[in-house]
Protein backbone atom coordinates (compact mmCIF):
# COMPACT_ATOMS: atom_id res chain seq x y z
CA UNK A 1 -0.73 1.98 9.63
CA UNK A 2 2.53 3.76 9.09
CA UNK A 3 4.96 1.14 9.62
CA UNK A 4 2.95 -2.14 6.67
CA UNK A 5 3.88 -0.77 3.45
CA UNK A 6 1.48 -3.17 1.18
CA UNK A 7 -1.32 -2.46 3.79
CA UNK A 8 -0.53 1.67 4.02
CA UNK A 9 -1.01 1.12 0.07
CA UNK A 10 -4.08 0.42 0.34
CA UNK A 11 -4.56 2.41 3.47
CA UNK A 12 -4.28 6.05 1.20
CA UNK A 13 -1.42 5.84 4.17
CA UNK A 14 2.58 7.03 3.27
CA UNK A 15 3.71 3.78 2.76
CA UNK A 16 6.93 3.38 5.19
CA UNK A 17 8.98 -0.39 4.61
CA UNK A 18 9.10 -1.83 8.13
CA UNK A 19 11.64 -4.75 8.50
């Protein structure tokens, strides 16, 4: 989940704004 920055949040993903 790359590309859902509230998600990648709580992911422990880099959180990358997507439109």
């Amino acid at each position: 989940n790359a590309h859902n920055f509230p998600l990648d949040l709580a992911a422990g993903e880099a959180p990358a704004i997507n439109g």
